[in-house]
PDB file of N, CA and C in Angstrom:
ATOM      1  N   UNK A   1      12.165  36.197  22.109  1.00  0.00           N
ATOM      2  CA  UNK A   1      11.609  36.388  20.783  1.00  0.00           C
ATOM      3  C   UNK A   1      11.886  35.185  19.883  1.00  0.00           C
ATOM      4  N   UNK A   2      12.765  34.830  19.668  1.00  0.00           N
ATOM      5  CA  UNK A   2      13.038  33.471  19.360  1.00  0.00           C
ATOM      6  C   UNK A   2      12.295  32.086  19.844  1.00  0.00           C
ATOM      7  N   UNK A   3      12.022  32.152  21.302  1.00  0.00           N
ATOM      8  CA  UNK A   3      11.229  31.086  20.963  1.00  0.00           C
ATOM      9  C   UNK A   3       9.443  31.133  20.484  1.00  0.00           C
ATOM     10  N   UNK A   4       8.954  32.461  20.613  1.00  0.00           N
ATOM     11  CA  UNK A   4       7.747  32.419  19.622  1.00  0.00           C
ATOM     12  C   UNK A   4       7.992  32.450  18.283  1.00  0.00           C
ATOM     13  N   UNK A   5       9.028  32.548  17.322  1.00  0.00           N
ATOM     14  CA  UNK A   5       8.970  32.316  16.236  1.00  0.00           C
ATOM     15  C   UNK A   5       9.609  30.910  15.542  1.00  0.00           C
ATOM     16  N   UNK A   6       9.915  29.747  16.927  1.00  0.00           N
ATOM     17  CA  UNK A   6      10.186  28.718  16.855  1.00  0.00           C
ATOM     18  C   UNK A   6       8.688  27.956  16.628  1.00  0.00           C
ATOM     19  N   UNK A   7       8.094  28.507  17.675  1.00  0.00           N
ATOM     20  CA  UNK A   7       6.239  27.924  17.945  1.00  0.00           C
ATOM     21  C   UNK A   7       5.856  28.667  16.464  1.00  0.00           C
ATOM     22  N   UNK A   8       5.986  29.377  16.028  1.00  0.00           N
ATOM     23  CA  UNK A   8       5.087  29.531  14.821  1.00  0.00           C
ATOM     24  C   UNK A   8       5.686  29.462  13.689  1.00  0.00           C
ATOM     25  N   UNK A   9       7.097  29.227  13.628  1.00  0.00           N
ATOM     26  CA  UNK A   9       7.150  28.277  12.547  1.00  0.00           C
ATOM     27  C   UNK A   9       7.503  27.199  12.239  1.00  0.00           C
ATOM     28  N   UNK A  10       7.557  26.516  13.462  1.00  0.00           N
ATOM     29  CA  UNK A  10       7.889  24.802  13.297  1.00  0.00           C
ATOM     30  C   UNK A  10       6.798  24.348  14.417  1.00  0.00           C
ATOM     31  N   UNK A  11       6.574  24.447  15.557  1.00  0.00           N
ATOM     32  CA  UNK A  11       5.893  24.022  16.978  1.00  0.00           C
ATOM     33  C   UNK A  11       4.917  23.904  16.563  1.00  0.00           C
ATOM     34  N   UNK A  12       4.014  24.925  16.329  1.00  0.00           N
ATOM     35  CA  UNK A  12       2.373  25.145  15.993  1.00  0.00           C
ATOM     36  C   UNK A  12       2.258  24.411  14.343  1.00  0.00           C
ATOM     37  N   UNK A  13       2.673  24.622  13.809  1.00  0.00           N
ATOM     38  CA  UNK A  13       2.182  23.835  12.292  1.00  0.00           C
ATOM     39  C   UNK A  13       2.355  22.643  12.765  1.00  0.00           C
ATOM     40  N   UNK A  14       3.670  21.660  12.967  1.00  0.00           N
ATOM     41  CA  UNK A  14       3.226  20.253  13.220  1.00  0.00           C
ATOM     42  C   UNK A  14       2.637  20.071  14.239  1.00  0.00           C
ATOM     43  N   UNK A  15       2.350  20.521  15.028  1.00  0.00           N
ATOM     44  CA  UNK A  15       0.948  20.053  15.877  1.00  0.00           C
ATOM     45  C   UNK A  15      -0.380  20.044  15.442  1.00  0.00           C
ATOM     46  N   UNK A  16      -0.272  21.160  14.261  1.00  0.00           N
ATOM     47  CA  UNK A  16      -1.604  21.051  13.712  1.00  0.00           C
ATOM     48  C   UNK A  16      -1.638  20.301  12.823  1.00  0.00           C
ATOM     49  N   UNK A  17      -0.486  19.315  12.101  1.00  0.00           N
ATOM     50  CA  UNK A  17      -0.562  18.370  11.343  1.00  0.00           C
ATOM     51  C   UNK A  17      -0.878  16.832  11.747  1.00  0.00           C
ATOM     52  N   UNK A  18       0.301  16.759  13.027  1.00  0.00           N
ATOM     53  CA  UNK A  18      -0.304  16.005  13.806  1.00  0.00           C
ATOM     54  C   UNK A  18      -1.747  15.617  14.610  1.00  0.00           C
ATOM     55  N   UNK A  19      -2.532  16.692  14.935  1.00  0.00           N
ATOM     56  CA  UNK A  19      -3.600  16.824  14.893  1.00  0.00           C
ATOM     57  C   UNK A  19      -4.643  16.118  14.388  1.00  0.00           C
ATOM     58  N   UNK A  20      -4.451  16.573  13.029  1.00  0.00           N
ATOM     59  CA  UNK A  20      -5.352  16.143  11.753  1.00  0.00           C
ATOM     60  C   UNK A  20      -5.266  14.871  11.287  1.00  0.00           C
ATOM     61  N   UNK A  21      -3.999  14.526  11.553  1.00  0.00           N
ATOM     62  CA  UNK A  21      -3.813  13.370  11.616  1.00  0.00           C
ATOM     63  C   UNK A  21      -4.773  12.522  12.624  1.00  0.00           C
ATOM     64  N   UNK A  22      -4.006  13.051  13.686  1.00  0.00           N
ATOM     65  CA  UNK A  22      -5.272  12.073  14.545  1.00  0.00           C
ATOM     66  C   UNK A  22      -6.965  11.633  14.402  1.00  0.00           C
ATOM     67  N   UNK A  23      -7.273  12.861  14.005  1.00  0.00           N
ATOM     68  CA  UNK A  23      -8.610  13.162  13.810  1.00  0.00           C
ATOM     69  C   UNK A  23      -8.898  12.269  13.082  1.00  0.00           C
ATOM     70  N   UNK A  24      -8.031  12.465  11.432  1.00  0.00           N
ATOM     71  CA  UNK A  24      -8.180  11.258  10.117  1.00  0.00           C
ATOM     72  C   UNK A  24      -8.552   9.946  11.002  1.00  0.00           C
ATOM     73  N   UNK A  25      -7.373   9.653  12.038  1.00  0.00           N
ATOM     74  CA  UNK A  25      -7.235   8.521  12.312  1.00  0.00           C
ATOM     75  C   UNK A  25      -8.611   8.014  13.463  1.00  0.00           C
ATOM     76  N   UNK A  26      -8.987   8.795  13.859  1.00  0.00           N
ATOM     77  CA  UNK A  26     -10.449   8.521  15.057  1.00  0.00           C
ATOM     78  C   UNK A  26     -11.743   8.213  14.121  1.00  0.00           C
ATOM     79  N   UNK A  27     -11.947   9.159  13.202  1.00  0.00           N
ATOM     80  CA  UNK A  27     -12.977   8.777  12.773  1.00  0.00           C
ATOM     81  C   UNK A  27     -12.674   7.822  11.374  1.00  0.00           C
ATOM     82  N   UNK A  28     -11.865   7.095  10.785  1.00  0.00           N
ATOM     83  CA  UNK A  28     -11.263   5.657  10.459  1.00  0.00           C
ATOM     84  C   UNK A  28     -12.144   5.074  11.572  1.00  0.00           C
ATOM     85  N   UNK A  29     -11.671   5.165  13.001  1.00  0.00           N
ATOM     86  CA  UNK A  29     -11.480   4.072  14.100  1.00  0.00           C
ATOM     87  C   UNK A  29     -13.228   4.219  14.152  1.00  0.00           C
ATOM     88  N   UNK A  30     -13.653   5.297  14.320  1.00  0.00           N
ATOM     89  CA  UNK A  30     -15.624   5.648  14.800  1.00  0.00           C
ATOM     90  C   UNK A  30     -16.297   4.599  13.338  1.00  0.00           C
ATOM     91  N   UNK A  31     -15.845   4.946  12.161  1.00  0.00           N
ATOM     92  CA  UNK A  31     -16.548   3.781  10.918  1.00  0.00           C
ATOM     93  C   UNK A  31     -16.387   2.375  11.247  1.00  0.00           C
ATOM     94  N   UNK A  32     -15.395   2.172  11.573  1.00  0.00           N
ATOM     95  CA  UNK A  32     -14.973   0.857  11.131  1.00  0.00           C
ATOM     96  C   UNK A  32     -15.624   0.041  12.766  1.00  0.00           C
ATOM     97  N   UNK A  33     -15.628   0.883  13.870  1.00  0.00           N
ATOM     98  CA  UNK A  33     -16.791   0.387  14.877  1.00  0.00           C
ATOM     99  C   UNK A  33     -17.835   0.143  14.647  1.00  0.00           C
ATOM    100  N   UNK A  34     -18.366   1.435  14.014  1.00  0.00           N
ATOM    101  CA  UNK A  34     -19.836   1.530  13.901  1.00  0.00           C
ATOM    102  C   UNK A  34     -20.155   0.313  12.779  1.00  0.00           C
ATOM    103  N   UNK A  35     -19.161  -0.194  11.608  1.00  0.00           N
ATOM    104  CA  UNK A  35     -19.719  -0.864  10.765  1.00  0.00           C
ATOM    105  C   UNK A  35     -20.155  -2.118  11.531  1.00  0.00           C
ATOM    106  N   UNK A  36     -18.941  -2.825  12.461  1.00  0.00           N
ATOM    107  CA  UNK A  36     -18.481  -4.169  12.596  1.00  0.00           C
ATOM    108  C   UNK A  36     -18.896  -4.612  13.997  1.00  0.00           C
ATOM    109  N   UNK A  37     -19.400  -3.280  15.244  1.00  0.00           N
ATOM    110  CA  UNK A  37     -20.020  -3.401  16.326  1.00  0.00           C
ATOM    111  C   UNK A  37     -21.518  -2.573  17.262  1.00  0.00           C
ATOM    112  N   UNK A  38     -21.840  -1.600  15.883  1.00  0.00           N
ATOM    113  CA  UNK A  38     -22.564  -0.722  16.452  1.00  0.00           C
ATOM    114  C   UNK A  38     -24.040  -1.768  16.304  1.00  0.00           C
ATOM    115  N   UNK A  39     -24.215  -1.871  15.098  1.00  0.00           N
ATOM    116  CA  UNK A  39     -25.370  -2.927  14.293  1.00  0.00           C
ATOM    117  C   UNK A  39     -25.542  -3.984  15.439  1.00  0.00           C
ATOM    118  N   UNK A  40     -25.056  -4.080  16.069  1.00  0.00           N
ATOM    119  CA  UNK A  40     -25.533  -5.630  17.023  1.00  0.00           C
ATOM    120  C   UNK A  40     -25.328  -5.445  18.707  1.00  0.00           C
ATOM    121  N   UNK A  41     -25.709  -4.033  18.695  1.00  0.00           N
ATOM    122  CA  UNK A  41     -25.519  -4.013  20.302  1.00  0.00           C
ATOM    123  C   UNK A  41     -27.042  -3.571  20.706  1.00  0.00           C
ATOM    124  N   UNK A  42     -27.172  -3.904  21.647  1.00  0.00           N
ATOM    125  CA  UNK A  42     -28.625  -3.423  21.881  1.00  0.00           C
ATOM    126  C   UNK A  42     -28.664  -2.020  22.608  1.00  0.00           C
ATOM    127  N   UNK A  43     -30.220  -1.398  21.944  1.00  0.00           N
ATOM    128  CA  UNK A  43     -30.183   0.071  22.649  1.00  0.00           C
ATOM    129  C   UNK A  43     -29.852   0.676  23.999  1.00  0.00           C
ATOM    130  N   UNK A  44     -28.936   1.026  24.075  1.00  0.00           N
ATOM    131  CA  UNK A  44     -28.896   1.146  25.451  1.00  0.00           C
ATOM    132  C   UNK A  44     -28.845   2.710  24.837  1.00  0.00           C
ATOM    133  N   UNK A  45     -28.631   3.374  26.497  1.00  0.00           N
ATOM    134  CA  UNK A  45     -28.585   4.763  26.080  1.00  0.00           C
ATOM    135  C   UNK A  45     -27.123   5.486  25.661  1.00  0.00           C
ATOM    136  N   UNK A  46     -26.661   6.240  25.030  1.00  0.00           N
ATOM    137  CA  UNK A  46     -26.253   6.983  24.711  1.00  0.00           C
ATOM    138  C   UNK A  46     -24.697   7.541  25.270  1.00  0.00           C
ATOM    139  N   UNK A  47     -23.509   7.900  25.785  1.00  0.00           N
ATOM    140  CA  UNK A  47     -23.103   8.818  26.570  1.00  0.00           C
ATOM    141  C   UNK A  47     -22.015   9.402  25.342  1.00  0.00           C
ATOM    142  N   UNK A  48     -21.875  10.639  25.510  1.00  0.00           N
ATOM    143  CA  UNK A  48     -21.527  11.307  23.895  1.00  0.00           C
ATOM    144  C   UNK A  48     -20.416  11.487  24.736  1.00  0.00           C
ATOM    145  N   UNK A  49     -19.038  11.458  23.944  1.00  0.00           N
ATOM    146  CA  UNK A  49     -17.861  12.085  23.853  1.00  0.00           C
ATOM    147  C   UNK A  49     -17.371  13.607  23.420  1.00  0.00           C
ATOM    148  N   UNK A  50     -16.569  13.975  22.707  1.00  0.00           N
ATOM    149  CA  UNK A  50     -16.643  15.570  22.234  1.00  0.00           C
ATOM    150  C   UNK A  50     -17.738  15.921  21.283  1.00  0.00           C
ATOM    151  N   UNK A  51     -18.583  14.721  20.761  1.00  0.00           N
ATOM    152  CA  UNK A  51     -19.729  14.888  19.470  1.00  0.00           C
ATOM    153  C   UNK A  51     -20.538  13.812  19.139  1.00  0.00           C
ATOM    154  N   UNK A  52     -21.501  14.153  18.812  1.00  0.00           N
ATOM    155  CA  UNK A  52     -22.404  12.946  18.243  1.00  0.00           C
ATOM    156  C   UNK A  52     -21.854  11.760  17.577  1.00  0.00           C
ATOM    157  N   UNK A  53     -21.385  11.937  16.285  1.00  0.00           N
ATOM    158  CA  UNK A  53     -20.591  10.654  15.600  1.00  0.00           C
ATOM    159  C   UNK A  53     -19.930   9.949  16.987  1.00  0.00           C
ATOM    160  N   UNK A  54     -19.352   9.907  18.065  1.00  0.00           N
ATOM    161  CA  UNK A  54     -18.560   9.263  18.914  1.00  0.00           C
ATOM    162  C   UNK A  54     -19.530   9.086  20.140  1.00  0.00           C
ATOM    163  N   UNK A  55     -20.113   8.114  19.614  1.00  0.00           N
ATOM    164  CA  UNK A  55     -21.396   7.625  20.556  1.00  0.00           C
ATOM    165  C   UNK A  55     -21.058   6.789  21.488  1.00  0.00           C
ATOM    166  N   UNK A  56     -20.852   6.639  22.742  1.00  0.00           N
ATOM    167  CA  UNK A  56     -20.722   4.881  22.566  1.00  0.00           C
ATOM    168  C   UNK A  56     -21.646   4.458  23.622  1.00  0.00           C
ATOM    169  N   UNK A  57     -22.428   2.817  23.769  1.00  0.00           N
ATOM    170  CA  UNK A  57     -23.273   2.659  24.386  1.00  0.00           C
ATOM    171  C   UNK A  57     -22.876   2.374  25.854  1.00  0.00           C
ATOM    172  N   UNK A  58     -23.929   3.245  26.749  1.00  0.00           N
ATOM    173  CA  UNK A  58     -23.322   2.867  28.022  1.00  0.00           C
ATOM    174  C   UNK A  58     -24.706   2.045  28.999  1.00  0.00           C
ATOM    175  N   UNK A  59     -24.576   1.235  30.238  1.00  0.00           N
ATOM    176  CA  UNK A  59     -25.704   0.256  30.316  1.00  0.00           C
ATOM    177  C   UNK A  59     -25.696   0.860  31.634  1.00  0.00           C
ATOM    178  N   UNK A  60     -27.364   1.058  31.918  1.00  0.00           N
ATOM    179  CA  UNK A  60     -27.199   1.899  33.358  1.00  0.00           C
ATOM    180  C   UNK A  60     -26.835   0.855  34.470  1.00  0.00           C
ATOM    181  N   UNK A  61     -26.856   1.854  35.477  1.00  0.00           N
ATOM    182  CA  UNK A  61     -26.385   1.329  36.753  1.00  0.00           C
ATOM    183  C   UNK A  61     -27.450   0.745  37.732  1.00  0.00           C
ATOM    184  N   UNK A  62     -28.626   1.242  37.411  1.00  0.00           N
ATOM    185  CA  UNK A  62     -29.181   0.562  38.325  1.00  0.00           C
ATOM    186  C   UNK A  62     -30.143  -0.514  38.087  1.00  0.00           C
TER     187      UNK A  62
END
């Protein structure tokens, strides 16, 4: 019993802070691509990550 009320009141909140954090910190990283490398790549197609905003171009294979 103790250690689920370790996970919910210290474990699970900073993970979900940490989290958000990250997130803050990916889409920082998705702008500051898209400003400085998206504009000058040529169309290639597409291959999506967990979502649209996190595009990145991939060049086929054959």
């Amino acid at each position: 019993m103790a250690e689920l009320q370790q996970l919910q009141e210290f474990e699970i909140p900073t993970g979900r802070e940490a989290l958000r954090g990250n997130h803050s910190a990916l889409l920082r990283v998705a702008d500051y691509c898209e400003d400085n490398y998206v504009p000058g790549l040529p169309d290639f197609p597409c291959q999506y990550l967990s979502s649209p905003p996190f595009c990145l171009p991939v060049m086929s294979s054959d």
